[in-house]
Protein backbone atom coordinates (compact mmCIF):
# COMPACT_ATOMS: atom_id res chain seq x y z
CA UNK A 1 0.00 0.00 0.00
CA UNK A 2 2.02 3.06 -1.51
CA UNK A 3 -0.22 5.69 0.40
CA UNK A 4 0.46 3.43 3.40
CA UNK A 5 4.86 3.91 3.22
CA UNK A 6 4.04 7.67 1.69
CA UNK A 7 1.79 8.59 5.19
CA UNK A 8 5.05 6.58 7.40
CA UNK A 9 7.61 8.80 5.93
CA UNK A 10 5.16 12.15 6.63
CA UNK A 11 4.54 10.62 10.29
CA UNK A 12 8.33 10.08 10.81
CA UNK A 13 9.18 13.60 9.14
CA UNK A 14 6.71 15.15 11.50
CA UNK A 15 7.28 13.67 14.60
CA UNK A 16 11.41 13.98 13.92
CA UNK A 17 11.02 18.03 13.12
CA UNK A 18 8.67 18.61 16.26
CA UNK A 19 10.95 16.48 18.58
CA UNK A 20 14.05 18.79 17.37
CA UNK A 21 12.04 21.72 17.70
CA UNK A 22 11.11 20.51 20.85
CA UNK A 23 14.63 19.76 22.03
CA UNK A 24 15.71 23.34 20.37
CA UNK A 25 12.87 24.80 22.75
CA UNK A 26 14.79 23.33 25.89
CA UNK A 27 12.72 20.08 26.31
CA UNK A 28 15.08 17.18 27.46
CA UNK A 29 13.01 14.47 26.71
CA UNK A 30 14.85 12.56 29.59
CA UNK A 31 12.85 9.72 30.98
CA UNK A 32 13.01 7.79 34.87
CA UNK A 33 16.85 7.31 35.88
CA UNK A 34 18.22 10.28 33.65
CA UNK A 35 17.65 8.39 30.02
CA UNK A 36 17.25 11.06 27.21
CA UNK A 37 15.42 9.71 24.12
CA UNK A 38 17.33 10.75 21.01
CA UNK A 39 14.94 12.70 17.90
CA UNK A 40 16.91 9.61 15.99
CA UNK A 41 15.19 7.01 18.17
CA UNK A 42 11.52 8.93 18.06
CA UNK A 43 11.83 8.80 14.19
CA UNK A 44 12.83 5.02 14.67
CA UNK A 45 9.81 4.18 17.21
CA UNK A 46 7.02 6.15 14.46
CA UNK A 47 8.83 4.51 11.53
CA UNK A 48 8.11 0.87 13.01
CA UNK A 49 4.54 1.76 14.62
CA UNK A 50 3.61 3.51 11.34
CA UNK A 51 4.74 0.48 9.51
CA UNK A 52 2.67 -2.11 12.02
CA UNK A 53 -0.48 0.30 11.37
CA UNK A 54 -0.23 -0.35 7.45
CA UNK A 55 0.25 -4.36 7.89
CA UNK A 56 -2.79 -3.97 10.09
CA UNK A 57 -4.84 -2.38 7.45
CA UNK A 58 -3.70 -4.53 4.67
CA UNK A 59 -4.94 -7.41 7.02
CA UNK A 60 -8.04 -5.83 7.46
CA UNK A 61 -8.64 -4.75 4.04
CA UNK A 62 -7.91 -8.49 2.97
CA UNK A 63 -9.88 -10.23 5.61
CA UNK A 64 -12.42 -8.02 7.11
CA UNK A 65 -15.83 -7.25 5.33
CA UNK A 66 -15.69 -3.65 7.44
CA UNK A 67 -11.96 -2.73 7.03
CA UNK A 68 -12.78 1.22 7.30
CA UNK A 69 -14.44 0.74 10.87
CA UNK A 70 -12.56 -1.81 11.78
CA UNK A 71 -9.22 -0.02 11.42
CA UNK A 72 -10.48 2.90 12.84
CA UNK A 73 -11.67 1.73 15.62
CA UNK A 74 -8.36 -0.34 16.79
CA UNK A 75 -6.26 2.48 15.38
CA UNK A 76 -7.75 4.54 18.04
CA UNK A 77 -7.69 1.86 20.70
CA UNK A 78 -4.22 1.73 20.42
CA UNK A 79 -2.86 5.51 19.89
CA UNK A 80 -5.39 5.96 23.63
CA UNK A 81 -3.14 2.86 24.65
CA UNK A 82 -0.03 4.65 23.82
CA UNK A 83 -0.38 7.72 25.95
CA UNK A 84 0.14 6.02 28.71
CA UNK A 85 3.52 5.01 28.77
CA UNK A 86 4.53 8.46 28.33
CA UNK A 87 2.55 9.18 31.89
CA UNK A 88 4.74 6.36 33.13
CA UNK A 89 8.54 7.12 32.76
CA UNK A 90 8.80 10.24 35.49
CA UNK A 91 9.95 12.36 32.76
CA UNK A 92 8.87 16.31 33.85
CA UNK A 93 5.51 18.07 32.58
CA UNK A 94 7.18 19.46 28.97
CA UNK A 95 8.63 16.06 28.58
CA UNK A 96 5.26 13.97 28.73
CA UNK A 97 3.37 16.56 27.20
CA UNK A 98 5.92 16.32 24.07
CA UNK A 99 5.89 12.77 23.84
CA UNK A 100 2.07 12.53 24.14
CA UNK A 101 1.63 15.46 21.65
CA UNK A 102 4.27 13.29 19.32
CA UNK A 103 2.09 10.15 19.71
CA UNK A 104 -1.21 12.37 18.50
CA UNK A 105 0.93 13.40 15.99
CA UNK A 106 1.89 10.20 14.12
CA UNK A 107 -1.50 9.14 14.78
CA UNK A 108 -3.43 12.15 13.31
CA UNK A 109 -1.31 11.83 9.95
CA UNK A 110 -1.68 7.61 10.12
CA UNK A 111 -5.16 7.25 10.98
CA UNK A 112 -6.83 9.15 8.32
CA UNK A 113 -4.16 8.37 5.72
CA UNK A 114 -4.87 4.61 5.91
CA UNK A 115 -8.80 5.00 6.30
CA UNK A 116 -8.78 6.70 2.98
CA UNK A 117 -6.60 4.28 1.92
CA UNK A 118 -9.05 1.47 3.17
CA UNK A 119 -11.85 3.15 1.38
CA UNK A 120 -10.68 3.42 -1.90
């Protein structure tokens, strides 16, 4: 699914610009016990996600007769399921609210993408 690698490369360009902008801003983005997540590793993490949310709606579009609302629905599911590790590491306020922000991010550029893409 072209539209599928085309929408992971804008989620990983999107997420990778905010998280430098972020870090430019004077955001850390150090986790519990002083870790700092690199921009490198948050354009990693969205590549592979991204990628896992296109196998899922190939899947779906092979084997379900409601891919659309299908997709949707556990596309959702699991972006709410996401924000909470972020709440988890004991990174400060601006970190957390990044990294959530970063996860709506990806998702808002994914999730509508690959619904399209479903519908077509």
């Amino acid at each position: 699914m072209l539209r599928g690698v085309v929408a992971t490369l804008a989620a990983v360009l999107c997420t990778t610009v905010l998280a430098a902008l972020a870090r430019a801003a004077g955001v850390d983005l150090e986790v519990d016990g002083g870790e700092t997540i690199p921009v490198s590793g948050i354009a990693t993490v969205t590549g592979f996600f991204s990628l896992v949310g296109v196998v899922l709606a190939v899947v779906l579009r092979r084997w379900s007769a409601r891919p659309v609302a299908l997709f949707v629905w556990l596309s959702v599911t699991l972006t709410a399921l996401s924000l909470v590790p972020p709440l988890l590491y004991g990174a400060d306020a601006a970190t957390t609210l990044t990294l959530i922000g970063l996860h709506l991010v990806a998702a808002g550029v994914m999730i509508p993408n690959l619904a399209r893409g479903l519908r077509a």
